[in-house]
C-alpha atoms as a PDB file:
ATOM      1  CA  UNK A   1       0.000   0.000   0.000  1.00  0.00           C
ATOM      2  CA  UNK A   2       1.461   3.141  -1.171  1.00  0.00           C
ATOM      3  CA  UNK A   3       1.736   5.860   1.030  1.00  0.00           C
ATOM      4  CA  UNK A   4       3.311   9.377   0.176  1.00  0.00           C
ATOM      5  CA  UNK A   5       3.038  13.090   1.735  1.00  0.00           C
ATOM      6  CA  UNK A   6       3.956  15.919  -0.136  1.00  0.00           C
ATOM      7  CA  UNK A   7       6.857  17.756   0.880  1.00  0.00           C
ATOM      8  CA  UNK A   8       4.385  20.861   2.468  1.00  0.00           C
ATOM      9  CA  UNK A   9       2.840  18.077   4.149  1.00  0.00           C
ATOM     10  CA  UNK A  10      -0.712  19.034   3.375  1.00  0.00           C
ATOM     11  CA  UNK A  11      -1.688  16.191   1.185  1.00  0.00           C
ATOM     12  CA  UNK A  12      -1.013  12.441   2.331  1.00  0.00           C
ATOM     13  CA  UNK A  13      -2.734   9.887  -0.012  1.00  0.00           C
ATOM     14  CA  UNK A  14      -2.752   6.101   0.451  1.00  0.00           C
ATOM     15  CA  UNK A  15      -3.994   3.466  -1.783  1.00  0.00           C
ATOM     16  CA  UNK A  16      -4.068  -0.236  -1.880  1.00  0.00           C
ATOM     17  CA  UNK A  17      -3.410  -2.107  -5.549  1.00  0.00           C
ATOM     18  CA  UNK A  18      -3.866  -6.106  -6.181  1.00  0.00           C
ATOM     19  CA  UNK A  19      -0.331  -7.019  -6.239  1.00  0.00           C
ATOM     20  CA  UNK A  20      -1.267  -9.095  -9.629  1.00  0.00           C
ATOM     21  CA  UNK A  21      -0.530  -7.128 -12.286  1.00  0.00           C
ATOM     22  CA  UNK A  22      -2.534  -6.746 -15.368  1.00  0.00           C
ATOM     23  CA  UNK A  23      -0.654  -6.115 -18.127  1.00  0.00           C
ATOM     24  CA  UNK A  24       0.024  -8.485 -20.900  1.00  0.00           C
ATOM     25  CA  UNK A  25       3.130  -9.550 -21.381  1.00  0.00           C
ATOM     26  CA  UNK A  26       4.677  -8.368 -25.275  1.00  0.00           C
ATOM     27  CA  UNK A  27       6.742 -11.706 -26.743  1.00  0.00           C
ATOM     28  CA  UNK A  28      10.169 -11.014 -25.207  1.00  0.00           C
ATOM     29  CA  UNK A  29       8.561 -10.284 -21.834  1.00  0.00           C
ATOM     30  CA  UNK A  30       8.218  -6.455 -21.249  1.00  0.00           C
ATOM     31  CA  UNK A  31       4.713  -5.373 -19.683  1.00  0.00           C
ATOM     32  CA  UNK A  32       2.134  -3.317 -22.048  1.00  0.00           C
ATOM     33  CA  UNK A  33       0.629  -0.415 -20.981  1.00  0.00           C
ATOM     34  CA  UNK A  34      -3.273  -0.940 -19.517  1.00  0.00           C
ATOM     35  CA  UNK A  35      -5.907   1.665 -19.173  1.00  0.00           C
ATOM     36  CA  UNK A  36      -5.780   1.165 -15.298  1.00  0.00           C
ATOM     37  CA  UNK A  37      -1.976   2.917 -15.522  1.00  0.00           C
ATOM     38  CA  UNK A  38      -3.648   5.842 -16.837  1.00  0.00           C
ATOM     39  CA  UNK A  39      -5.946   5.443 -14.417  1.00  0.00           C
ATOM     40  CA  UNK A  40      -3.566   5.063 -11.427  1.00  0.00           C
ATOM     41  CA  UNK A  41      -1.367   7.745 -12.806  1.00  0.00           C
ATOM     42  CA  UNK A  42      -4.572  10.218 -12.673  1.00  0.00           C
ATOM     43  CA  UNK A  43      -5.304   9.078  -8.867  1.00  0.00           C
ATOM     44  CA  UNK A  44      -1.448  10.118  -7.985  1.00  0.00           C
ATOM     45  CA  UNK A  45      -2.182  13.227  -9.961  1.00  0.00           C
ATOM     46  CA  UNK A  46      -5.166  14.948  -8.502  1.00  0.00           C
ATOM     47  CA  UNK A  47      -4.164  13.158  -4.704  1.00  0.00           C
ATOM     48  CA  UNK A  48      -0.851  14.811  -4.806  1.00  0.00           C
ATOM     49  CA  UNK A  49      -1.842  18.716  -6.561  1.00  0.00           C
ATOM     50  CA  UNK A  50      -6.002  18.544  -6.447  1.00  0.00           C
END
């Protein structure tokens, strides 16, 4: 479970991911991107500067 507090200390989000990933794997291996990234990368976003 991520937890992180901005360095003016006036935002402290915490969320909690299923450790299983979902990304499908490309033939030699490396992760593709999945909407929920996006997703999770908005969360951080708007948590961290509103």
């Amino acid at each position: 479970m991520p937890a992180i507090t901005r360095t003016d200390g006036e935002r402290q989000p915490a969320h909690v991911v299923n450790p299983q990933r979902w990304n499908e794997l490309d033939a030699s291996g490396t992760p593709q991107p999945h909407p929920i990234d996006a997703a999770l990368a908005a969360l951080h976003h708007v948590a961290m500067h509103g």
